[in-house]
PDB file of N, CA and C in Angstrom:
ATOM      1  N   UNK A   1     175.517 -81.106 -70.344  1.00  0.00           N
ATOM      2  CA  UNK A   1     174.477 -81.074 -71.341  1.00  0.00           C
ATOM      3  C   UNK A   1     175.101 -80.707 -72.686  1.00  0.00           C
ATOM      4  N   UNK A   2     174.937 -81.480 -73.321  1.00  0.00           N
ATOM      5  CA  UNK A   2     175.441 -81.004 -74.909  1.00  0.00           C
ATOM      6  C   UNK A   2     174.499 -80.141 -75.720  1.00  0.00           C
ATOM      7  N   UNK A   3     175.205 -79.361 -76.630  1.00  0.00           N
ATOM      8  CA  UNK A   3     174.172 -78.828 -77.499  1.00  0.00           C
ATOM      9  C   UNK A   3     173.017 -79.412 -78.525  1.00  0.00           C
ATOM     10  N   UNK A   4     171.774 -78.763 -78.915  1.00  0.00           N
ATOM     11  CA  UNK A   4     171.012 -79.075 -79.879  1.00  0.00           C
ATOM     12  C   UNK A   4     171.656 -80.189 -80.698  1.00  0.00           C
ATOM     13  N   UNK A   5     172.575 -80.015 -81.428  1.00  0.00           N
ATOM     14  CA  UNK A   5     172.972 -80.756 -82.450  1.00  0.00           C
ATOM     15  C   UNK A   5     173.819 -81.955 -82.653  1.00  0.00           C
ATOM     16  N   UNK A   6     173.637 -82.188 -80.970  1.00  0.00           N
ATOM     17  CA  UNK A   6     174.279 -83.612 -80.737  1.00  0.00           C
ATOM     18  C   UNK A   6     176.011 -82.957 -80.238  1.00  0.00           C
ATOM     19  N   UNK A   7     176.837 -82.162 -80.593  1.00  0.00           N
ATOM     20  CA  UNK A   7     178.050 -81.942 -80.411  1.00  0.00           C
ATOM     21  C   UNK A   7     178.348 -81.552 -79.373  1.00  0.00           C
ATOM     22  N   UNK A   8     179.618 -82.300 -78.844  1.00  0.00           N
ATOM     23  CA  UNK A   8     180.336 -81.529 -77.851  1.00  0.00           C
ATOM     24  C   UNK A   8     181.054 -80.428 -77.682  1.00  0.00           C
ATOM     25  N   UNK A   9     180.595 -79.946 -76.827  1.00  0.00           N
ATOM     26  CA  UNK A   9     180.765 -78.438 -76.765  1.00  0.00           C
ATOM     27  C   UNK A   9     182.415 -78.136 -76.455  1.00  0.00           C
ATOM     28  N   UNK A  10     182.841 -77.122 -77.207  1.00  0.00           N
ATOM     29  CA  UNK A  10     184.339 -76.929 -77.094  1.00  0.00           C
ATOM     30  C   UNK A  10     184.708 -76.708 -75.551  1.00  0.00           C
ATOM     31  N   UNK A  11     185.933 -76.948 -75.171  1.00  0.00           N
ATOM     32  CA  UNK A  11     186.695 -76.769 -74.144  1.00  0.00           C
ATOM     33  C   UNK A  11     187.585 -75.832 -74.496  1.00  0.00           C
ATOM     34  N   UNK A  12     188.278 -74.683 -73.445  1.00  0.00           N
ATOM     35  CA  UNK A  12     189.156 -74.098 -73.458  1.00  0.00           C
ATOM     36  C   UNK A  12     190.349 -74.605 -72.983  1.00  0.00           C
ATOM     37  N   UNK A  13     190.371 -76.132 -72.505  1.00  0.00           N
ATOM     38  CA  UNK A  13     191.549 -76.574 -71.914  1.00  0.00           C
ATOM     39  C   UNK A  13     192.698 -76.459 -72.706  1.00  0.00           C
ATOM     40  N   UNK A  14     192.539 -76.351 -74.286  1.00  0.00           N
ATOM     41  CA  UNK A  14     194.057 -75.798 -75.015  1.00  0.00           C
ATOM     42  C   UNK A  14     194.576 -74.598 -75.192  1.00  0.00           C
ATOM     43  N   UNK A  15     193.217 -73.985 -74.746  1.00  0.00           N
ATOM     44  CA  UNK A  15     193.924 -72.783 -74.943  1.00  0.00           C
ATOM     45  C   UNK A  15     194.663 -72.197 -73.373  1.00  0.00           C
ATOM     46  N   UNK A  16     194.321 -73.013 -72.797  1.00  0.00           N
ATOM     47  CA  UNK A  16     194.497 -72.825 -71.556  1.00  0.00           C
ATOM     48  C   UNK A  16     196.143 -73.591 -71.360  1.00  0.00           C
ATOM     49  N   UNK A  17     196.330 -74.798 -72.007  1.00  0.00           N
ATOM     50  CA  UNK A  17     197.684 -75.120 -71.707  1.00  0.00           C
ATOM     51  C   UNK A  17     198.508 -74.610 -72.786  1.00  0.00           C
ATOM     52  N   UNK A  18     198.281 -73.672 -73.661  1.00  0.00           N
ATOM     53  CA  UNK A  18     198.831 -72.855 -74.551  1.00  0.00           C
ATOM     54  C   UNK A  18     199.658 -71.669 -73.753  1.00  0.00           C
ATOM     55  N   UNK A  19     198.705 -71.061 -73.226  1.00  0.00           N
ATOM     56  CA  UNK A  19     199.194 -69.582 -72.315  1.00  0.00           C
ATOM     57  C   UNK A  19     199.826 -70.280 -71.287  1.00  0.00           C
ATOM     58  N   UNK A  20     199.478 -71.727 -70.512  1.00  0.00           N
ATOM     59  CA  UNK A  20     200.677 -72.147 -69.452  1.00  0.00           C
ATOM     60  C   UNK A  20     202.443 -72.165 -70.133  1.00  0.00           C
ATOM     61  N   UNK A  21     202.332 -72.752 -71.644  1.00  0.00           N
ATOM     62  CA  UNK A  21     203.435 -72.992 -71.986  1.00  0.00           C
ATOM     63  C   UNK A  21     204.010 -71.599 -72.623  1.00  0.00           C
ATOM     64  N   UNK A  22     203.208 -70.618 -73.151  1.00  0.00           N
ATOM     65  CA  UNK A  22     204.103 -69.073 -72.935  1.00  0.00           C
ATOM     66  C   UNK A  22     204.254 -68.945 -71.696  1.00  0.00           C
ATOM     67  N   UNK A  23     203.436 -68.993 -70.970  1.00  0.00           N
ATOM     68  CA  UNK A  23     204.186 -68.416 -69.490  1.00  0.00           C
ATOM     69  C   UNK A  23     205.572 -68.448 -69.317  1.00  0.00           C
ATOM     70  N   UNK A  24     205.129 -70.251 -69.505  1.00  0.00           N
ATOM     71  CA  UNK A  24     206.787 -71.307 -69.590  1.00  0.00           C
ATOM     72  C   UNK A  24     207.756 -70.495 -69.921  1.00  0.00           C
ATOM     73  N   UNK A  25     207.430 -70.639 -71.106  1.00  0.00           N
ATOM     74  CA  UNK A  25     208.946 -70.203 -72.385  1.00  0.00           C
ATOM     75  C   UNK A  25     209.182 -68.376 -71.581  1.00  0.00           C
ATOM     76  N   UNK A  26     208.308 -67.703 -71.221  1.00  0.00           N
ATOM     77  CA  UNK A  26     208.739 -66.200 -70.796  1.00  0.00           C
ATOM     78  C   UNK A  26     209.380 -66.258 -69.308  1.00  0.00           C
ATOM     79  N   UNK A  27     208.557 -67.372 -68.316  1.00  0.00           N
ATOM     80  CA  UNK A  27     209.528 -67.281 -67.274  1.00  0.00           C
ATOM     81  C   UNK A  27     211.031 -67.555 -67.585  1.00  0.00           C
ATOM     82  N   UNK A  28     211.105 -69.124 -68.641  1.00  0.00           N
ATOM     83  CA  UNK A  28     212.787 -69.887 -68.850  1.00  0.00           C
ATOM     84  C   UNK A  28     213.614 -68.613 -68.954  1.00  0.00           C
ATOM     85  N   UNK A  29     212.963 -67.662 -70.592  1.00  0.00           N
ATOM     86  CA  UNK A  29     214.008 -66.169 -70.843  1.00  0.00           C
ATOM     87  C   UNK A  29     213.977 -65.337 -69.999  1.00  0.00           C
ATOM     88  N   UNK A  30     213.773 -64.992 -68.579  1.00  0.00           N
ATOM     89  CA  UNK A  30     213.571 -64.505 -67.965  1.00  0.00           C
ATOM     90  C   UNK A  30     214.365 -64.874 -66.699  1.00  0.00           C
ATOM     91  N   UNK A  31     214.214 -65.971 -66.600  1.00  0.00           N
ATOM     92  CA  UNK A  31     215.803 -66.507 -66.147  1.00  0.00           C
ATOM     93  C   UNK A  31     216.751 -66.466 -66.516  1.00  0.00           C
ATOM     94  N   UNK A  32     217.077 -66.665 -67.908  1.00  0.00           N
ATOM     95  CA  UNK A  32     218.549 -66.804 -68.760  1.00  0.00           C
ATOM     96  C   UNK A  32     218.983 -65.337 -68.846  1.00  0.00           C
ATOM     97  N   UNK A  33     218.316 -64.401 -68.698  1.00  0.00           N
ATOM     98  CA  UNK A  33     218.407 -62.917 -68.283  1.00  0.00           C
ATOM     99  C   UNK A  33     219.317 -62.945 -67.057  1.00  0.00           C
ATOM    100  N   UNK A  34     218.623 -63.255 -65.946  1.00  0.00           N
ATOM    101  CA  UNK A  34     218.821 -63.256 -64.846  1.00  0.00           C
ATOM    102  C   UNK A  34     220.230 -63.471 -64.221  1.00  0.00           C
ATOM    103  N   UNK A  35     220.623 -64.781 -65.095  1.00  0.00           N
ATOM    104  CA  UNK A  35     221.431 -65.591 -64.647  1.00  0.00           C
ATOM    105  C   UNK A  35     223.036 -64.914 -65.546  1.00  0.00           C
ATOM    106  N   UNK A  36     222.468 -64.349 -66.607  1.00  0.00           N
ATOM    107  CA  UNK A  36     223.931 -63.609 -67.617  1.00  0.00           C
ATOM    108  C   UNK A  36     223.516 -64.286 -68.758  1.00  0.00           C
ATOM    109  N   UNK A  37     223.134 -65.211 -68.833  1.00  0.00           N
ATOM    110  CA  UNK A  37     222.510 -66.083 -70.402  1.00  0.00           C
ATOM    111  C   UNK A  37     221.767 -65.018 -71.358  1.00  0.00           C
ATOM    112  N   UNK A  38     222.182 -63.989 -71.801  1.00  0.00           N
ATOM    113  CA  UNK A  38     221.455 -62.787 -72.294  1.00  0.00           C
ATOM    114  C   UNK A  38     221.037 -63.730 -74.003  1.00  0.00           C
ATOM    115  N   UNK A  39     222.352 -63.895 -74.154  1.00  0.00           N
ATOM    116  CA  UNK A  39     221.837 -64.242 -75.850  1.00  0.00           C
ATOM    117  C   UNK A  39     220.500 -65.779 -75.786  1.00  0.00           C
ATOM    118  N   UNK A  40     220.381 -66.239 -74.548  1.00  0.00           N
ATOM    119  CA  UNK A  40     219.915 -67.491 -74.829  1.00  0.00           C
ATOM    120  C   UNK A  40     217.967 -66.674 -74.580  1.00  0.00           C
ATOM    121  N   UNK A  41     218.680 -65.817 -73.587  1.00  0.00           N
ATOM    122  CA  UNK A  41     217.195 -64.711 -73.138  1.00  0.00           C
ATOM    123  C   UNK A  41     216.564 -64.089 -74.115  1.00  0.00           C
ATOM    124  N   UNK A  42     217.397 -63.186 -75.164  1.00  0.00           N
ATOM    125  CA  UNK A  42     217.324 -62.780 -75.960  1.00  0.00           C
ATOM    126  C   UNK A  42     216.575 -63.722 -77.368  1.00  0.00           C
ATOM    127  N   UNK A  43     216.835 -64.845 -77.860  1.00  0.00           N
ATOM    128  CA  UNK A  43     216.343 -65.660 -78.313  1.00  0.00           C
ATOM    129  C   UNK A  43     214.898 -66.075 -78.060  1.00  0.00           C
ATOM    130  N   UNK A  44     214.635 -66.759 -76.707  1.00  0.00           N
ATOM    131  CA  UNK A  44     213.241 -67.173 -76.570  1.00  0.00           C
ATOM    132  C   UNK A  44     212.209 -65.838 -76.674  1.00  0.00           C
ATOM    133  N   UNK A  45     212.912 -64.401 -76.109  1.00  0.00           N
ATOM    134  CA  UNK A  45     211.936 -63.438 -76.197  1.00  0.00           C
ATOM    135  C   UNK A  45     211.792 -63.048 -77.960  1.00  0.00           C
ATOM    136  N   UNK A  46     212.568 -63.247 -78.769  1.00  0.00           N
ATOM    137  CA  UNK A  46     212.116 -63.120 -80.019  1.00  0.00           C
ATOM    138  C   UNK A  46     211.419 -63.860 -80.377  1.00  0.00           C
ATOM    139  N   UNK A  47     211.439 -64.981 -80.139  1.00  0.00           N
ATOM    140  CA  UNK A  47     210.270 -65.875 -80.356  1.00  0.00           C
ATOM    141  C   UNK A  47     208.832 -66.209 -79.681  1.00  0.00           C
ATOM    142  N   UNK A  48     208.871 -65.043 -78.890  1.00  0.00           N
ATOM    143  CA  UNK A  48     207.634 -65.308 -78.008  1.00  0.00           C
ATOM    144  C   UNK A  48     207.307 -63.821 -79.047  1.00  0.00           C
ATOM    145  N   UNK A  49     208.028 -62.921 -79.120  1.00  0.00           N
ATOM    146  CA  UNK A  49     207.534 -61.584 -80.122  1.00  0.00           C
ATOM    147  C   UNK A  49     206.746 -61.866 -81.390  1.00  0.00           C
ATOM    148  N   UNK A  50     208.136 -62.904 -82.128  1.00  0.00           N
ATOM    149  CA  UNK A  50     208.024 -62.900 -83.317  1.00  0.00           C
ATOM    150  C   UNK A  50     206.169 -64.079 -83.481  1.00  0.00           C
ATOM    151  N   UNK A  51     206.574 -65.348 -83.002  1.00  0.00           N
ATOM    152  CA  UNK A  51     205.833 -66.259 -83.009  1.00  0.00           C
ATOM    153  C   UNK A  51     204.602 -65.957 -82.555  1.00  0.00           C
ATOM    154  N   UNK A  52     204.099 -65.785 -81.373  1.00  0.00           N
ATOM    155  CA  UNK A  52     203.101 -65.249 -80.533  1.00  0.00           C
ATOM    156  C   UNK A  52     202.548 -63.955 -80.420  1.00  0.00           C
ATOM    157  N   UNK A  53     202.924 -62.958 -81.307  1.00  0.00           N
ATOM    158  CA  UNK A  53     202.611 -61.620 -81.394  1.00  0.00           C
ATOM    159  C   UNK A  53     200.921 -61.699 -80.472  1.00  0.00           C
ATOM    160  N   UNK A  54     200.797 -60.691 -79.816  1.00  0.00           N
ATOM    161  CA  UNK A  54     199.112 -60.415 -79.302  1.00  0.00           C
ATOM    162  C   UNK A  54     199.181 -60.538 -78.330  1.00  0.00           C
ATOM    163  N   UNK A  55     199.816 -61.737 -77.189  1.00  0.00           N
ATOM    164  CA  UNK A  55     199.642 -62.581 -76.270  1.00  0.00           C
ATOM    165  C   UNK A  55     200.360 -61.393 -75.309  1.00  0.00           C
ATOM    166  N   UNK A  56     199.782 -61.297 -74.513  1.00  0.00           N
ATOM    167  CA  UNK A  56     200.363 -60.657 -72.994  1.00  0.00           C
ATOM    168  C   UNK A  56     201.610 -61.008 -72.916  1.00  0.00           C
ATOM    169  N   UNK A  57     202.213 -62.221 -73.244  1.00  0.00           N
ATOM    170  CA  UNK A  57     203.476 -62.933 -72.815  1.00  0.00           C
ATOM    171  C   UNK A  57     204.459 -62.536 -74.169  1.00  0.00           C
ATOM    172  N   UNK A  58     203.887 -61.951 -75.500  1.00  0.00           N
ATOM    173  CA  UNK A  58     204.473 -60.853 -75.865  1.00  0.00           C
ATOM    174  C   UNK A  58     204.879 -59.958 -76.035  1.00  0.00           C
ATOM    175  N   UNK A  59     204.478 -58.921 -75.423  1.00  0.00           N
ATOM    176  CA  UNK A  59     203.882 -57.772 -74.894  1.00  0.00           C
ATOM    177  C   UNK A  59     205.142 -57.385 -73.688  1.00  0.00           C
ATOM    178  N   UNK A  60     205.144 -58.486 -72.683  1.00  0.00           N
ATOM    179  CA  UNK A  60     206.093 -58.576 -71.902  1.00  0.00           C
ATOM    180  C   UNK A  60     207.623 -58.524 -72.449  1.00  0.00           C
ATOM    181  N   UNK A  61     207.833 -59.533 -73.830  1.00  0.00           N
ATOM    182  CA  UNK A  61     209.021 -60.171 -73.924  1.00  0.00           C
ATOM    183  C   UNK A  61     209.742 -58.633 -74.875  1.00  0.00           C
ATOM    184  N   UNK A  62     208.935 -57.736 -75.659  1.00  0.00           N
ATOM    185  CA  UNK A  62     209.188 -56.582 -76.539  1.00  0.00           C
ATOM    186  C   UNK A  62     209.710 -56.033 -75.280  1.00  0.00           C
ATOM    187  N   UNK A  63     208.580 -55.437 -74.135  1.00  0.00           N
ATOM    188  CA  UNK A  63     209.408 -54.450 -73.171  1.00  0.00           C
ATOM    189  C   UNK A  63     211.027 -54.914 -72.732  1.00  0.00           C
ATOM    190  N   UNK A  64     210.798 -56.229 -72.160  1.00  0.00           N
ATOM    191  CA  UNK A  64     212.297 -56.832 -72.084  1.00  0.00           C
ATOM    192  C   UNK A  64     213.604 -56.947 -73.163  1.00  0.00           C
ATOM    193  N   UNK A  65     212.910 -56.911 -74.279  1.00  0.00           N
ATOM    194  CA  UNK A  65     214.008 -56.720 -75.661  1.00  0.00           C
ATOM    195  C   UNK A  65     214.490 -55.041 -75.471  1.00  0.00           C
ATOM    196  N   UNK A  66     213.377 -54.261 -75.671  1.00  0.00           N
ATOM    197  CA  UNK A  66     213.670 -53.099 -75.405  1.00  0.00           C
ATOM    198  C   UNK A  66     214.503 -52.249 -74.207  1.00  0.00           C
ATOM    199  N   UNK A  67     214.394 -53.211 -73.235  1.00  0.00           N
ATOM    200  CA  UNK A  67     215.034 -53.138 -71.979  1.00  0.00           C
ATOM    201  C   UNK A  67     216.800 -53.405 -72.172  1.00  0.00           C
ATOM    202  N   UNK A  68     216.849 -54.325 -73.068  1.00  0.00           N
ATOM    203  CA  UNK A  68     217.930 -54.778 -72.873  1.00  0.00           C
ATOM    204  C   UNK A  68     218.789 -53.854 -74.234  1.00  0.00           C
ATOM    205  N   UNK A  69     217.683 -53.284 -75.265  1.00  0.00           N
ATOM    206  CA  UNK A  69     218.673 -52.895 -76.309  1.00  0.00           C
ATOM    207  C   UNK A  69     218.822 -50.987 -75.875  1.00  0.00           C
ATOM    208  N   UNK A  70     217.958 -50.706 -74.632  1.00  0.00           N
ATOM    209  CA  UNK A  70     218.808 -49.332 -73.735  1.00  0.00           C
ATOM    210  C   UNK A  70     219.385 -49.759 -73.234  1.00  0.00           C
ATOM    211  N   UNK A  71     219.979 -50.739 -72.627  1.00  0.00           N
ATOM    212  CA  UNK A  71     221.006 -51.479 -71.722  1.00  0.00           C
ATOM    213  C   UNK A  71     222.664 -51.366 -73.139  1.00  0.00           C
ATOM    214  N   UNK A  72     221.958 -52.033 -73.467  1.00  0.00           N
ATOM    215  CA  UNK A  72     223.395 -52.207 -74.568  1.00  0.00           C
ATOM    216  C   UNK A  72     223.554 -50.596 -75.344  1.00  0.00           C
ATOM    217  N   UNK A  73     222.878 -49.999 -75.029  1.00  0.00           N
ATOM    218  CA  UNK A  73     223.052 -48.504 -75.933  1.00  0.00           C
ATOM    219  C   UNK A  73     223.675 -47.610 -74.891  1.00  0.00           C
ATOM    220  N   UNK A  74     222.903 -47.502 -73.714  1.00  0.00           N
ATOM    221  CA  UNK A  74     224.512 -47.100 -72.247  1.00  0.00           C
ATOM    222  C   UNK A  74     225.444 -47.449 -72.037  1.00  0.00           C
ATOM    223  N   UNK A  75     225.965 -48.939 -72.239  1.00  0.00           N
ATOM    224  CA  UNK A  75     227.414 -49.605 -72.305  1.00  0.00           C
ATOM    225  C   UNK A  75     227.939 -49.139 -73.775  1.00  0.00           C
ATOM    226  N   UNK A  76     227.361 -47.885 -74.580  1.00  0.00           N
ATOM    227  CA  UNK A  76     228.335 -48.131 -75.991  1.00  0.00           C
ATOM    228  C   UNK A  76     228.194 -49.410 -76.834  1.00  0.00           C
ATOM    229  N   UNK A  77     227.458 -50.143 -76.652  1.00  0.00           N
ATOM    230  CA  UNK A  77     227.109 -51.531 -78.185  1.00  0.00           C
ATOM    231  C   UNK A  77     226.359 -50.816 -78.750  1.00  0.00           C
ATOM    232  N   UNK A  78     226.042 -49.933 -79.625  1.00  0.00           N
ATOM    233  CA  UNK A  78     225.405 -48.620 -80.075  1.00  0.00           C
ATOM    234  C   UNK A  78     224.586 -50.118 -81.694  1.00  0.00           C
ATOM    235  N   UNK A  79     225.684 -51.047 -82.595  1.00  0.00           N
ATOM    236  CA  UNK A  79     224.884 -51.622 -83.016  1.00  0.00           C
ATOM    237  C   UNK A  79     224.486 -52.768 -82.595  1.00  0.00           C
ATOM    238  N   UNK A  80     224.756 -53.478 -81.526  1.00  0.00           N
ATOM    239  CA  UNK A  80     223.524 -54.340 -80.405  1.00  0.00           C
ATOM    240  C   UNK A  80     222.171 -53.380 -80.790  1.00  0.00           C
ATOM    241  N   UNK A  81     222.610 -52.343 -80.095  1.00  0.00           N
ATOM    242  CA  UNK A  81     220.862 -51.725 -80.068  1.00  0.00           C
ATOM    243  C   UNK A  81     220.315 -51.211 -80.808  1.00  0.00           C
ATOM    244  N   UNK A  82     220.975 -50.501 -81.884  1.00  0.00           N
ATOM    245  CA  UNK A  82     220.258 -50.386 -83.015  1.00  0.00           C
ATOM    246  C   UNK A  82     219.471 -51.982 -83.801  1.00  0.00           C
ATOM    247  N   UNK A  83     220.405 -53.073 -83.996  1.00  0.00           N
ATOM    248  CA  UNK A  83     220.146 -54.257 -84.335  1.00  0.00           C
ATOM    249  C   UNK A  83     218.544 -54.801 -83.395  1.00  0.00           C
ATOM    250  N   UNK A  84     218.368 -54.750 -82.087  1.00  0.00           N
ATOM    251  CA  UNK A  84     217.086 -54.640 -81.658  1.00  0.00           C
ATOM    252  C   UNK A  84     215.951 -53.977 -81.647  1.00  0.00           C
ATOM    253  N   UNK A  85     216.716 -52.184 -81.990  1.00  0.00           N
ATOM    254  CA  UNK A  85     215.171 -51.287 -81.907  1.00  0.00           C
ATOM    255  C   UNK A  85     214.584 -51.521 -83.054  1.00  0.00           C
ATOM    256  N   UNK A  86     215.716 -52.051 -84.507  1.00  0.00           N
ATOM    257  CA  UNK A  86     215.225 -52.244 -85.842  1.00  0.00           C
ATOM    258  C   UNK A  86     214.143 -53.082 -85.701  1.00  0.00           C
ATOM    259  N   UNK A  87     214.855 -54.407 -85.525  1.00  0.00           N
ATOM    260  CA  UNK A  87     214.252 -55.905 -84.986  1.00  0.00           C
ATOM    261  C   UNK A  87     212.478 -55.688 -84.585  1.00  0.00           C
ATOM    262  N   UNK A  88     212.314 -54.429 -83.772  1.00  0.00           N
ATOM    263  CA  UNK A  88     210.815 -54.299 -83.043  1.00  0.00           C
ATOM    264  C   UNK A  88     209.844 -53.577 -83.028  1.00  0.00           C
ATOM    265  N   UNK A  89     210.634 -52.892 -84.403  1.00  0.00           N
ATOM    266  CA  UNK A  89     209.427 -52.125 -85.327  1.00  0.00           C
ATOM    267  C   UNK A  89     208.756 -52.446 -86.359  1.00  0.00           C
TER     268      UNK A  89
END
């Protein structure tokens, strides 16, 4: 049934294949993690931060930045991690 005014009523189907394709992009860096690909990991999660700010699948990718710039601050890369905690404030 359409509305009063003749128009079709919006669909959420984009927003819906929107959050499939963050998923996407957070599972891929999430692999490249996984696998030793840190800088390639490191990359898509800035861009799921930077680009997508709000999204759950941001939210995720900060804890994982943050994850990784105490990681590099126990091995001694003291500016690795400074260069990230800056990065995520």
């Amino acid at each position: 049934m359409t509305p009063d005014n003749g128009a079709i009523p919006e669909t959420h189907e984009s927003d819906d294949v929107d959050l499939a394709v963050l998923e996407r992009l957070l599972s891929m860096a999430q692999t490249y993690r996984s696998e030793g690909s840190v800088r390639q990991a490191m990359e898509m999660f800035w861009e799921l931060v930077e680009d997508f700010s709000g999204t759950p699948q941001a939210q995720v990718a900060r804890k994982a930045l943050l994850d990784l710039a105490m990681s590099y601050e126990r091995s001694g890369a003291r500016r690795e991690a400074r260069s990230i905690y800056e990065r995520l404030v």
